[in-house]
C-alpha atoms as a PDB file:
ATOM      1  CA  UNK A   1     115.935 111.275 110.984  1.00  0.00           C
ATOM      2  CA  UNK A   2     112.371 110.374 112.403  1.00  0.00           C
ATOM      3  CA  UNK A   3     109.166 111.086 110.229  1.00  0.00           C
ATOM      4  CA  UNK A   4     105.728 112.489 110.983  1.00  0.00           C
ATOM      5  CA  UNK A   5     102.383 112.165 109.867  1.00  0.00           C
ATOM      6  CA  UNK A   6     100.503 115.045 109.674  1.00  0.00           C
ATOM      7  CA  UNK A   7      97.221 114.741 109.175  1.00  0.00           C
ATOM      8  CA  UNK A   8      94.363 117.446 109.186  1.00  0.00           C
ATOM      9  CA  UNK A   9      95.330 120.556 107.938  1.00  0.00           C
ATOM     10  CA  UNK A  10      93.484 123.124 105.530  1.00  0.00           C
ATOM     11  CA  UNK A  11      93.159 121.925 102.465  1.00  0.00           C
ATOM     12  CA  UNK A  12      94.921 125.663 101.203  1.00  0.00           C
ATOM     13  CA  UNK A  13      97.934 125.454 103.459  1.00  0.00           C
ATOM     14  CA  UNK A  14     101.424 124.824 101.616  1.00  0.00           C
ATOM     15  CA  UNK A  15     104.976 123.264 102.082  1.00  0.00           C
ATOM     16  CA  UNK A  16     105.804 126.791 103.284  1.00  0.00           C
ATOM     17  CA  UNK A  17     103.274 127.389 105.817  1.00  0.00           C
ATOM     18  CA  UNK A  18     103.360 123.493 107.679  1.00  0.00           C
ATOM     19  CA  UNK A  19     106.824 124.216 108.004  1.00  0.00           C
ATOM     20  CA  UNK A  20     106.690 127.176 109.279  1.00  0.00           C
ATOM     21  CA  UNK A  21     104.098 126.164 112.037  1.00  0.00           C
ATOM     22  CA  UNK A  22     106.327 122.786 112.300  1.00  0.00           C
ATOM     23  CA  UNK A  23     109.700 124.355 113.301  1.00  0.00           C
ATOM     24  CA  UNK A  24     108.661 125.781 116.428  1.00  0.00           C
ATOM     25  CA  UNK A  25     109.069 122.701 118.136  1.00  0.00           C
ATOM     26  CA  UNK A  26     112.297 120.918 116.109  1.00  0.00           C
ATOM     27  CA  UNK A  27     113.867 121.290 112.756  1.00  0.00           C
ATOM     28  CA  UNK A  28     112.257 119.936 109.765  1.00  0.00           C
ATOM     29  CA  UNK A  29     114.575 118.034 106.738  1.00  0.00           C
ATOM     30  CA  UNK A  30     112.023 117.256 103.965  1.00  0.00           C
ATOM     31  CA  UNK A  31     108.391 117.460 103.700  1.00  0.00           C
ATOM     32  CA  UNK A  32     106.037 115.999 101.619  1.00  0.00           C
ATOM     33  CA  UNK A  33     102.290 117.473 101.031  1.00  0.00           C
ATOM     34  CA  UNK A  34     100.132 114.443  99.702  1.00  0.00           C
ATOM     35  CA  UNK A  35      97.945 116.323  96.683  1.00  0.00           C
ATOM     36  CA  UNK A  36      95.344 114.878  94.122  1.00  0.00           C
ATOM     37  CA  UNK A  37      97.542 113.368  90.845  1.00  0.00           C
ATOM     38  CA  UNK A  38      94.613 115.093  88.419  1.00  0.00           C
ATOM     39  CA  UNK A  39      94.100 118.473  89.948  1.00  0.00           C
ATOM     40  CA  UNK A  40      96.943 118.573  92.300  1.00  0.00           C
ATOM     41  CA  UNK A  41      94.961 119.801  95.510  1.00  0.00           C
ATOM     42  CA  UNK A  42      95.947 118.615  98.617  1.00  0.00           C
ATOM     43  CA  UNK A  43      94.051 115.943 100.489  1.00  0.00           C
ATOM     44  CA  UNK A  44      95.220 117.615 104.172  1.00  0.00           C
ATOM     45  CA  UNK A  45      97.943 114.955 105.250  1.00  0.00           C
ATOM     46  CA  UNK A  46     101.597 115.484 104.502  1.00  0.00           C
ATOM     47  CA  UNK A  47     104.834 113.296 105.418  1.00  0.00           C
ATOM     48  CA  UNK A  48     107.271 115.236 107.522  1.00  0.00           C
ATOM     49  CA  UNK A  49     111.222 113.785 108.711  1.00  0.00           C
ATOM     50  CA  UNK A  50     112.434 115.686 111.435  1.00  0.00           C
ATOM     51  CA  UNK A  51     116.471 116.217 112.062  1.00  0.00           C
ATOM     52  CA  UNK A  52     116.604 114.548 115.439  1.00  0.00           C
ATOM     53  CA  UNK A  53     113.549 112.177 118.139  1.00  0.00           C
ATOM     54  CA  UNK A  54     113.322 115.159 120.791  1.00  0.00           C
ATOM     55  CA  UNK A  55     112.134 117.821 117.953  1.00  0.00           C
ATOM     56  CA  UNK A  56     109.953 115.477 117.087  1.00  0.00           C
ATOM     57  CA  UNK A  57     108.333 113.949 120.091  1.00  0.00           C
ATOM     58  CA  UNK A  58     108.034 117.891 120.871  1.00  0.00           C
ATOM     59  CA  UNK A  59     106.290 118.585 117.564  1.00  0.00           C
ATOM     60  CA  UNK A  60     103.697 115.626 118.949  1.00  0.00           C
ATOM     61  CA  UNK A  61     102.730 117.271 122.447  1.00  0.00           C
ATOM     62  CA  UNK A  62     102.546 120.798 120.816  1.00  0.00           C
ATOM     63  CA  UNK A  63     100.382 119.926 117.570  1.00  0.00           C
ATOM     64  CA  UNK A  64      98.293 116.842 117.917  1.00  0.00           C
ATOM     65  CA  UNK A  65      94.737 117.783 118.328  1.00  0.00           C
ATOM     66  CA  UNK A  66      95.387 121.621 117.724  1.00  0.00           C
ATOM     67  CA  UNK A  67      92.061 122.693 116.061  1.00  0.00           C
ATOM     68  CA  UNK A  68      93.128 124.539 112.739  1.00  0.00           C
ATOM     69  CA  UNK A  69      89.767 125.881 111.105  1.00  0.00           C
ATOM     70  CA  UNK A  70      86.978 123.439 111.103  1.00  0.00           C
ATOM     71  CA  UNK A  71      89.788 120.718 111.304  1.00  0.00           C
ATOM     72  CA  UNK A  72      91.921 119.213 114.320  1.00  0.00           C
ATOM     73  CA  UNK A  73      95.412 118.558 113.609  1.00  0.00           C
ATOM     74  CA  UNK A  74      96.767 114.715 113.899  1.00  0.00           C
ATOM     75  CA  UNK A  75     100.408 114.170 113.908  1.00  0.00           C
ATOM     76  CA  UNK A  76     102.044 110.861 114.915  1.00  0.00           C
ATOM     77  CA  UNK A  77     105.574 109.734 114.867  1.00  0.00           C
ATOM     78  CA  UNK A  78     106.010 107.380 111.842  1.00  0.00           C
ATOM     79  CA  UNK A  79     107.824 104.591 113.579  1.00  0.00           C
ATOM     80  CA  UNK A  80     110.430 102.811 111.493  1.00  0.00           C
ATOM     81  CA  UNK A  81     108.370  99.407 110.032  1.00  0.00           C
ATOM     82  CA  UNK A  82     111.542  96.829 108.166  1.00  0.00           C
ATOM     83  CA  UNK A  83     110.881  95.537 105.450  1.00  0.00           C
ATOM     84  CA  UNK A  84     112.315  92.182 105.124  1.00  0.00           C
ATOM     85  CA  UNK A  85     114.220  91.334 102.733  1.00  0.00           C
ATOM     86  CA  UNK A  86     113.695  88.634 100.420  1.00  0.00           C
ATOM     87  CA  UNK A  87     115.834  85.747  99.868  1.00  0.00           C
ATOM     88  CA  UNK A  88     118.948  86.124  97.722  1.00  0.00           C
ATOM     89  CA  UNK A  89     118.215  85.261  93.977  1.00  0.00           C
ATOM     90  CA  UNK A  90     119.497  81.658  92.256  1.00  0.00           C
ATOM     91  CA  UNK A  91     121.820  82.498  89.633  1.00  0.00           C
ATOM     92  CA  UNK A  92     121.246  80.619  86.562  1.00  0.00           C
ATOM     93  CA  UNK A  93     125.325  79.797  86.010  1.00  0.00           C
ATOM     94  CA  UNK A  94     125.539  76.888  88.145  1.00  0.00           C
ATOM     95  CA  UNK A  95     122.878  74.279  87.125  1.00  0.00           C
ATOM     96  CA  UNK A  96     121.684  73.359  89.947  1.00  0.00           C
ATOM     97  CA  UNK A  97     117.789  72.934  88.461  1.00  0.00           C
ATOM     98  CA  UNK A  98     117.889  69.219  90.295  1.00  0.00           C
ATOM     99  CA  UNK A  99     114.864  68.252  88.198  1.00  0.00           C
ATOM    100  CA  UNK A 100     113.079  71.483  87.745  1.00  0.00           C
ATOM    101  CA  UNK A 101     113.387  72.241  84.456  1.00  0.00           C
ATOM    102  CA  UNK A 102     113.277  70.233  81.254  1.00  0.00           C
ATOM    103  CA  UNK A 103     115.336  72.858  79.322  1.00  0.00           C
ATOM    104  CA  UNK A 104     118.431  70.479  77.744  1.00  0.00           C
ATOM    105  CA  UNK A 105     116.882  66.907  78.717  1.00  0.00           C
ATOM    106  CA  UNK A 106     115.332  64.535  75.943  1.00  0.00           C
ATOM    107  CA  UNK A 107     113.245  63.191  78.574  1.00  0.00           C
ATOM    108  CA  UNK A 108     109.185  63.462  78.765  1.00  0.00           C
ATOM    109  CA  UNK A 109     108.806  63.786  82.608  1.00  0.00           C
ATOM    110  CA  UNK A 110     105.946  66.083  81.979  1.00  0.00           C
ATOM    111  CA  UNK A 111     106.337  70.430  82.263  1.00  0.00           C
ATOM    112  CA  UNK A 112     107.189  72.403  79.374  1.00  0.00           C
ATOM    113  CA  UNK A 113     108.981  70.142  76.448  1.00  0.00           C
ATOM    114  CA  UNK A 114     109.954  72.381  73.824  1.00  0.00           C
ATOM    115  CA  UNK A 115     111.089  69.937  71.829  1.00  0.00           C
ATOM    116  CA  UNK A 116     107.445  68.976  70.368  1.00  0.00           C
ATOM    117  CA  UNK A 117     107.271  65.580  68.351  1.00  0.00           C
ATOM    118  CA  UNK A 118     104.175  66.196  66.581  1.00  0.00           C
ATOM    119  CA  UNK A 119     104.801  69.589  65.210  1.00  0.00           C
ATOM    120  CA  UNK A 120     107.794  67.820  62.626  1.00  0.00           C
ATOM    121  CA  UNK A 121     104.837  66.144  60.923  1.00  0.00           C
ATOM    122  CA  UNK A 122     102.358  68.569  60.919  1.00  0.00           C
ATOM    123  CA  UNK A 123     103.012  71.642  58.518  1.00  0.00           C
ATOM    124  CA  UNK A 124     103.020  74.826  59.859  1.00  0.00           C
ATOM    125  CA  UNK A 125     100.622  77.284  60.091  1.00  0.00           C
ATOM    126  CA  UNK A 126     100.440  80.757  58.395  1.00  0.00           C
ATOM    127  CA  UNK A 127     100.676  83.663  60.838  1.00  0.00           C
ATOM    128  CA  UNK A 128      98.085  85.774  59.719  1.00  0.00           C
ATOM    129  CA  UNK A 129      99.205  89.314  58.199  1.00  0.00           C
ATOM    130  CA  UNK A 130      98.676  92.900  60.734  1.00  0.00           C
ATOM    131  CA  UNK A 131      96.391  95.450  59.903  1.00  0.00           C
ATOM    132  CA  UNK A 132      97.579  98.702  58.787  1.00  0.00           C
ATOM    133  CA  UNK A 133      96.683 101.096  60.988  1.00  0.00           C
END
């Protein structure tokens, strides 16, 4: 699969129609029409993948800078970008913290202590009551 950009179109052109004009040149697998999330009119780019490189690379020479209307067509091949991946998570079984968490020592080495001394001598304070709604 290799995806296209295409960029440029009349704003009134749908899925149907870019396909259409789009499988001259090599077979089309999905497409995606970018549109406005409020009034769901399209902002004249779409996402294309193509089945196989050549029908794509053939789509390219045929369509990009085609004048459609008062617009010129752009379509680019989307070249793969990898994301890297990012490092594997610690799992929390094997307590391996090696000083970087106070969580189950009595020591005050500074960080979070839950364990707060002064709160035993001080009372409590009243959580104040919600508001009905």
């Amino acid at each position: 699969m290799v995806k296209l950009f295409v960029g440029g179109f009349p704003l009134d052109m749908t899925e149907l129609d870019l396909v259409k004009m789009v499988n001259l040149h090599g077979e089309v697998s999905t497409i995606k029409i970018v549109r406005d999330k409020k009034t769901r009119i399209c902002k004249g780019y779409a996402f294309l993948e193509m089945k196989d490189r050549e029908g794509a690379e053939n789509t390219v020479i045929a369509l990009d800078g085609t004048p459609m209307g008062d617009r010129v067509l752009n379509v680019k091949i989307n070249e793969e970008t990898y994301v890297k991946q990012p490092p594997p998570r610690k799992s929390f079984g094997n307590n391996n913290n090696r000083g970087n968490s106070n969580y189950g020592n009595n020591n005050n080495r500074g960080g979070n202590n839950f364990r707060n001394s002064s709160s035993a001598s001080e009372p409590a304070k009243a959580k104040r009551p919600r508001r009905a709604i």
